[in-house]
Protein backbone atom coordinates (compact mmCIF):
# COMPACT_ATOMS: atom_id res chain seq x y z
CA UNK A 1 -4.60 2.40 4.40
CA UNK A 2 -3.29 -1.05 3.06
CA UNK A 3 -4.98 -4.59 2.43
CA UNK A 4 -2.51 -7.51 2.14
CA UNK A 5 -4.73 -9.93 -0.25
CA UNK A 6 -7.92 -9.70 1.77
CA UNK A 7 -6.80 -8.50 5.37
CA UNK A 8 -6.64 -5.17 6.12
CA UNK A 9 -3.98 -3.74 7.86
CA UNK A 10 -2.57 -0.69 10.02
CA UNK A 11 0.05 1.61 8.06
CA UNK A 12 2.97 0.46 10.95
CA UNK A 13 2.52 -2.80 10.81
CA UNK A 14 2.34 -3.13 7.06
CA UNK A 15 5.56 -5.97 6.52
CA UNK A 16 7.13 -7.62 3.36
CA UNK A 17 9.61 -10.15 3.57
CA UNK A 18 13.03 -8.96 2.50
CA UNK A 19 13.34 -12.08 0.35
CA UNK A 20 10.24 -11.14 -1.47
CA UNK A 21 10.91 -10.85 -5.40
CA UNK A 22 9.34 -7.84 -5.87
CA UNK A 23 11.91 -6.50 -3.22
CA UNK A 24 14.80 -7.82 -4.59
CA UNK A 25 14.18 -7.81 -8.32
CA UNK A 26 11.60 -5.43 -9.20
CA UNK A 27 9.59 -8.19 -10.36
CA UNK A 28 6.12 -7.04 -9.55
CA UNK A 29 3.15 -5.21 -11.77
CA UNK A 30 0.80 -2.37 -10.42
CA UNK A 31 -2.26 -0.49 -11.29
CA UNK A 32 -2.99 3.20 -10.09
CA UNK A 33 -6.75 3.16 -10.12
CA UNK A 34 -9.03 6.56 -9.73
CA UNK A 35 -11.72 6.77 -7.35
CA UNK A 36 -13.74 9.57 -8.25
CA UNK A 37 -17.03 10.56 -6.19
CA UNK A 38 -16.35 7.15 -4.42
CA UNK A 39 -16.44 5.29 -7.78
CA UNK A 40 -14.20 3.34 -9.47
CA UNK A 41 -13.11 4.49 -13.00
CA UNK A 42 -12.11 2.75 -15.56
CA UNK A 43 -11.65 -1.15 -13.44
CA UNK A 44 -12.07 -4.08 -15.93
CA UNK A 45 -9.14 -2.19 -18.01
CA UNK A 46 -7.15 -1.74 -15.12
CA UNK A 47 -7.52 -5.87 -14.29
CA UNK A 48 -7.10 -6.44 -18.33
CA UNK A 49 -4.10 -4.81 -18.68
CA UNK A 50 -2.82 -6.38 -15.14
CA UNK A 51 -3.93 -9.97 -15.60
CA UNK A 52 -2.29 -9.64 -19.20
CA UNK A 53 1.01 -8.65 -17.39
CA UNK A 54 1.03 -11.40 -14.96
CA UNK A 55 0.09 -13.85 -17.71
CA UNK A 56 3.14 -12.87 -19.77
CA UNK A 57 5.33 -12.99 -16.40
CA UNK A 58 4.13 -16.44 -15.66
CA UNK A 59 2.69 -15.56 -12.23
CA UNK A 60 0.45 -18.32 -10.72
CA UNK A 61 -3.11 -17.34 -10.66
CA UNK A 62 -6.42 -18.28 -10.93
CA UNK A 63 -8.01 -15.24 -12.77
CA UNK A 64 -11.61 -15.36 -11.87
CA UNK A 65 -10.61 -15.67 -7.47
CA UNK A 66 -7.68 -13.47 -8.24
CA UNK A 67 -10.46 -10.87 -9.41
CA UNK A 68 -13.06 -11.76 -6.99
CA UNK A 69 -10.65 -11.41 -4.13
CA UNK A 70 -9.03 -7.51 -5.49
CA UNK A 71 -12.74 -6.60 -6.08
CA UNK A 72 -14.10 -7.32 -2.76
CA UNK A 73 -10.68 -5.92 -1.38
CA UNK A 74 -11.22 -2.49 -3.66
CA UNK A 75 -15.02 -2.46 -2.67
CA UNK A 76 -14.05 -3.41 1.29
CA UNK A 77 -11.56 -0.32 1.36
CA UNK A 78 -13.78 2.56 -0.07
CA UNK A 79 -16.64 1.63 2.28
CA UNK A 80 -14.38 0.93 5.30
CA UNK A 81 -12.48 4.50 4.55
CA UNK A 82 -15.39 6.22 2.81
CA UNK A 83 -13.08 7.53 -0.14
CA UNK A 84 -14.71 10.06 -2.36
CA UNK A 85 -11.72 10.99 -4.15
CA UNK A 86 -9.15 8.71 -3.73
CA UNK A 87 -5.74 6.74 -5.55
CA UNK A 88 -5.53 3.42 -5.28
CA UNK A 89 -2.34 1.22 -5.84
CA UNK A 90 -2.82 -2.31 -6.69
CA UNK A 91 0.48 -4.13 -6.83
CA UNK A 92 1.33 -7.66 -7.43
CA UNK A 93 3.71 -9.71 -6.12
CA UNK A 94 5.59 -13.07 -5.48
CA UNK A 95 7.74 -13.83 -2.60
CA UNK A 96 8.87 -16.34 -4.68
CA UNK A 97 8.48 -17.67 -8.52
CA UNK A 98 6.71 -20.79 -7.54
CA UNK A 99 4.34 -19.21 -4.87
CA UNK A 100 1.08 -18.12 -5.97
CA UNK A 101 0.55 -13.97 -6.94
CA UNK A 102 -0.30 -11.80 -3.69
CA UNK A 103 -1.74 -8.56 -3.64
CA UNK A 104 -1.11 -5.09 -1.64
CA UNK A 105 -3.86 -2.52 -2.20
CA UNK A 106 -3.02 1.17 -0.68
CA UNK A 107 -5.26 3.99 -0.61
CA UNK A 108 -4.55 7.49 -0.38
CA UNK A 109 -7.44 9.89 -0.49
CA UNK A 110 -6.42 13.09 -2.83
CA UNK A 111 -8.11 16.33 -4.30
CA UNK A 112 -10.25 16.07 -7.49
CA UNK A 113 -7.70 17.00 -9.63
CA UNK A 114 -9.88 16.38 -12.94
CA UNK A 115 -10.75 19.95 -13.52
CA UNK A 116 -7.79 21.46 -10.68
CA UNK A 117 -4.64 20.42 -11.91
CA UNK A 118 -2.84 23.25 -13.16
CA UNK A 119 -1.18 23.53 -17.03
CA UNK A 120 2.64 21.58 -16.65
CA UNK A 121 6.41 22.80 -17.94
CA UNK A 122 8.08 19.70 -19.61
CA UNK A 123 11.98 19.02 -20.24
CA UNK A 124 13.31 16.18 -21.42
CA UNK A 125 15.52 13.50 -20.22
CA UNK A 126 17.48 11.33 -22.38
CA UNK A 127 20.14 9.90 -20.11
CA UNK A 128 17.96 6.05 -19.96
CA UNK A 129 16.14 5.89 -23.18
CA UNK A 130 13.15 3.73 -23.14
CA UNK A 131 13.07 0.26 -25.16
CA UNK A 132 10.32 -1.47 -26.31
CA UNK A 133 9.63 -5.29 -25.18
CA UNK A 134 7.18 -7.40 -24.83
CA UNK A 135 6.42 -6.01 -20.98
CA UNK A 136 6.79 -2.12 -22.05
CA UNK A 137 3.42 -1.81 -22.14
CA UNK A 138 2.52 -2.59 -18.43
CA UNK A 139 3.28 -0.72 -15.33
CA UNK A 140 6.14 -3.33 -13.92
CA UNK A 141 7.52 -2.15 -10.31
CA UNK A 142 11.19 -1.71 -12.05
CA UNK A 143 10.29 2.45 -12.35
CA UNK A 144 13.94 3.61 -12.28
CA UNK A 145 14.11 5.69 -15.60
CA UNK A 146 11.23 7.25 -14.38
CA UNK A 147 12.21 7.74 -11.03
CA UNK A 148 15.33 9.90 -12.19
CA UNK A 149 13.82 11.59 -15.24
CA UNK A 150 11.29 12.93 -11.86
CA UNK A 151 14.55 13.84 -10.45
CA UNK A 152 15.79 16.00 -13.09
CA UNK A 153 12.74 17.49 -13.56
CA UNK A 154 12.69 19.00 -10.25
CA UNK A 155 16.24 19.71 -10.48
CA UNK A 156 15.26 22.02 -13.38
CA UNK A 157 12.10 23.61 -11.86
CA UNK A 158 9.99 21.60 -14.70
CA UNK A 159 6.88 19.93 -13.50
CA UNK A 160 8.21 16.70 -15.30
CA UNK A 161 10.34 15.03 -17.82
CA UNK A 162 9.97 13.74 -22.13
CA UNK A 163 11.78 9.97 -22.04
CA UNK A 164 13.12 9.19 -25.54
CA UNK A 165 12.94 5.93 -27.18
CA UNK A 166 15.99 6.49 -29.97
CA UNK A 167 15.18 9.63 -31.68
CA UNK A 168 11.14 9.72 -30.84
CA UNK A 169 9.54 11.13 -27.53
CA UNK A 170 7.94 7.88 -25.71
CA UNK A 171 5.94 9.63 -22.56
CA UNK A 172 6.44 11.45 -19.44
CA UNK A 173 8.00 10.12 -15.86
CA UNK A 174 4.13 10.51 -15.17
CA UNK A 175 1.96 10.42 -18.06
CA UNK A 176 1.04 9.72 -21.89
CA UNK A 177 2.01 12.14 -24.18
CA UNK A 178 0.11 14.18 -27.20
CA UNK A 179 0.89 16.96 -29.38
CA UNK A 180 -1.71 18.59 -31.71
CA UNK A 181 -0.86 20.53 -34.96
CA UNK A 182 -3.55 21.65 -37.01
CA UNK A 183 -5.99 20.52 -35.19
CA UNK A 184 -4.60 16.81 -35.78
CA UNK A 185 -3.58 14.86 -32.72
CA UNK A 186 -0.52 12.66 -32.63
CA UNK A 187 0.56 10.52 -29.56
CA UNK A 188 3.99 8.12 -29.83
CA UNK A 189 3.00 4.26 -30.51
CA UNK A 190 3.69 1.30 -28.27
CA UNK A 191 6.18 0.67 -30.32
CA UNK A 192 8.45 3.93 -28.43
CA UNK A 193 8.07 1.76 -25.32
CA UNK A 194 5.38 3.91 -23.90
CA UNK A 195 2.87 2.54 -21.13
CA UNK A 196 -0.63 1.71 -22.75
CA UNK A 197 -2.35 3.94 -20.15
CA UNK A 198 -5.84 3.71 -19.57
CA UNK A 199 -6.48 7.16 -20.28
CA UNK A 200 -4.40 7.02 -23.20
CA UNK A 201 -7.18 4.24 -24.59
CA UNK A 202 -10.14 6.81 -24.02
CA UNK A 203 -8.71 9.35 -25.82
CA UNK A 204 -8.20 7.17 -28.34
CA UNK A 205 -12.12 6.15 -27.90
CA UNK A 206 -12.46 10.21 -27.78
CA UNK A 207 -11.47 10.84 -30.54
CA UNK A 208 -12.96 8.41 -32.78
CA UNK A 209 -16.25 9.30 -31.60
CA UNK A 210 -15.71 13.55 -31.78
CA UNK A 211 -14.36 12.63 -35.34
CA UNK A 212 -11.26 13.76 -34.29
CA UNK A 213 -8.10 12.80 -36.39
CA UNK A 214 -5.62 11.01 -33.70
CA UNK A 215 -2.32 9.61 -35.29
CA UNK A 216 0.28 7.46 -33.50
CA UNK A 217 3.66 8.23 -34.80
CA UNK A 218 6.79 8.83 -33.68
CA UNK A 219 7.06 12.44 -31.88
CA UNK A 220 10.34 14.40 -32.99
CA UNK A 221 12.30 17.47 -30.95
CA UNK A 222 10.75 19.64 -33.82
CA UNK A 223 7.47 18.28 -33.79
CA UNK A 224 7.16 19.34 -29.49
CA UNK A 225 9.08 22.69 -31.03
CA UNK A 226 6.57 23.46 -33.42
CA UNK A 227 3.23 22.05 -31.62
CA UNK A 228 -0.17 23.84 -31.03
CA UNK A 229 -0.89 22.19 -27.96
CA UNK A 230 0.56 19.49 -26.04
CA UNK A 231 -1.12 17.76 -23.22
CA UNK A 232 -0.37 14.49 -21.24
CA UNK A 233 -3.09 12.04 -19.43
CA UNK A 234 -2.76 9.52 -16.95
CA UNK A 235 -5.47 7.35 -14.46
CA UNK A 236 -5.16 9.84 -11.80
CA UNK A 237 -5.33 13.27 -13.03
CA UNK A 238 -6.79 12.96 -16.48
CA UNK A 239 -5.98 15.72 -19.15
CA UNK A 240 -3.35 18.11 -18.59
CA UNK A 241 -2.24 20.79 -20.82
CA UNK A 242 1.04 21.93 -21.07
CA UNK A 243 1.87 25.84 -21.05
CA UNK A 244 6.00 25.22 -21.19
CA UNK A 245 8.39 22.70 -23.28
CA UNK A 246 11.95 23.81 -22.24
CA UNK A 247 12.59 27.36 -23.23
CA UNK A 248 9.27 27.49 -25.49
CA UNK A 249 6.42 29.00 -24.09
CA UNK A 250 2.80 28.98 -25.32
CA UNK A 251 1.93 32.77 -24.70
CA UNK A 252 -1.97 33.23 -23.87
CA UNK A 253 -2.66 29.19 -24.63
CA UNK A 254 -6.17 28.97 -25.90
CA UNK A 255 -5.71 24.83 -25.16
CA UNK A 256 -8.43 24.78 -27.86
CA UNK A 257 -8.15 20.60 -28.60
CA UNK A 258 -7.08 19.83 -25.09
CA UNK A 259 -9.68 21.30 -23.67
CA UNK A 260 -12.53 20.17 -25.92
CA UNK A 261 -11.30 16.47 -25.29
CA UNK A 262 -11.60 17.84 -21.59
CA UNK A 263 -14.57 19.02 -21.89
CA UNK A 264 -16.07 15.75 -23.00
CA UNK A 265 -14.59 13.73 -21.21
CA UNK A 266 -15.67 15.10 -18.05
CA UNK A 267 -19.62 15.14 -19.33
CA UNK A 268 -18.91 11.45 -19.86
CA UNK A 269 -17.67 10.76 -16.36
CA UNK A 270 -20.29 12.53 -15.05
CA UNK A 271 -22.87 10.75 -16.29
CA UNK A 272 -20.81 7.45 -15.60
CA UNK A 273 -20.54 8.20 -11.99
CA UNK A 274 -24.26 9.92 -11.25
């Protein structure tokens, strides 16, 4: 399920032209957006955080068609495919860097995976450390530390992989990263050259309104040794605890913080989508 800009079209005849910079340079920005009981969570941060990025990468753009144009392609696709639950992937792109910003928009429908996704194992991966830059915070197309920290995960039999930025945990190949000690939540800063996920910003949200303390600080080896809890989030699967960290495992995990934040979090949604 694809639409090029506004045109929908068949999986095998979806084409790109080899010259196109996102091809050859990585130089392209995405969003994964959520459908969830064929509604769309979370989309004027998704187009934020996106028109931000292409801003700062000097694509050429008027905002307010650009916006029109992915909104009526977004709307167009859930009621042409009738997705329920669904991923969307909302990439950018310029064939060249003084042609206008293009769109792709792929669909894939998917399982609810709010309140199914299984407890992960982490490892961690500190062969490509993560930097912090100006365009850290966005989801760019250039994905290869991510790419092989996914790789050694499933080398290792872990669901997925800590990247380091120097000395301090930055995220996951997939997700945001917390720990909680003491019933005191602490997630690595912007500044580790993390993403700024979306669901990363509603826990933050969360937890100012549940009166929940939430730090962002720099995460240590000792600090995921020594953790109560640990759970990641992302756009598409929401809160996940984690039951393993390398050899440490948390025997009969209560997940009392992670799944409180859960908890709520999935009364708000349904409200927001009934």
């Amino acid at each position: 399920m694809f639409f090029l800009n506004n045109e929908s079209i068949e999986d095998d005849s979806a084409k790109i032209a080899l010259y196109t910079y996102a091809f050859k340079y990585g130089d392209g920005l995405f969003e994964t957006i959520r459908v969830y009981k064929g509604k769309i969570l979370h989309l004027n941060e998704h187009l934020t955080r996106l028109f931000t990025g292409m801003y700062y990468l000097k694509y050429r753009f008027h905002e307010e068609k650009f916006q029109t144009d992915i909104e009526r392609a977004i709307f167009r696709m859930i009621d042409l495919y009738q997705l329920y639950h669904a991923r969307l992937r909302l990439q950018v792109f310029r064939r060249e860097s003084i042609l206008p910003a293009e769109f792709i928009l792929e669909a894939e429908s998917i399982e609810e995976y709010f309140t199914t996704t299984q407890p992960y194992s982490l490892t961690s991966y500190r062969l490509m450390p993560l930097h912090f830059s100006p365009v850290s915070g966005f989801k760019t197309t250039y994905r290869l530390p991510y790419q092989l920290a996914n790789m050694y995960a499933r080398e290792k039999g872990f669901d997925e992989a800590i990247l380091w930025s120097s000395e301090s945990a930055a995220e996951t190949s997939n997700h945001n990263l917390f720990i909680v000690k003491k019933k005191h939540i602490y997630t690595p800063p912007l500044q580790a050259g993390c993403l700024n996920g979306i669901m990363r910003m509603q826990i933050i949200r969360l937890c100012q309104k549940l009166e929940i303390p939430l730090s962002e600080t720099h995460i240590s080896e000792k600090d995921l040794q020594n953790a109560d809890e640990i759970f990641l989030t992302n756009a598409l699967r929401g809160i996940i605890p984690v039951w393993r960290y390398e050899d440490i495992v948390h025997e009969n995990p209560q997940y009392l913080i992670t799944n409180y934040l859960k908890q709520n979090f999935l009364q708000i949604l349904e409200i927001k989508t009934s």
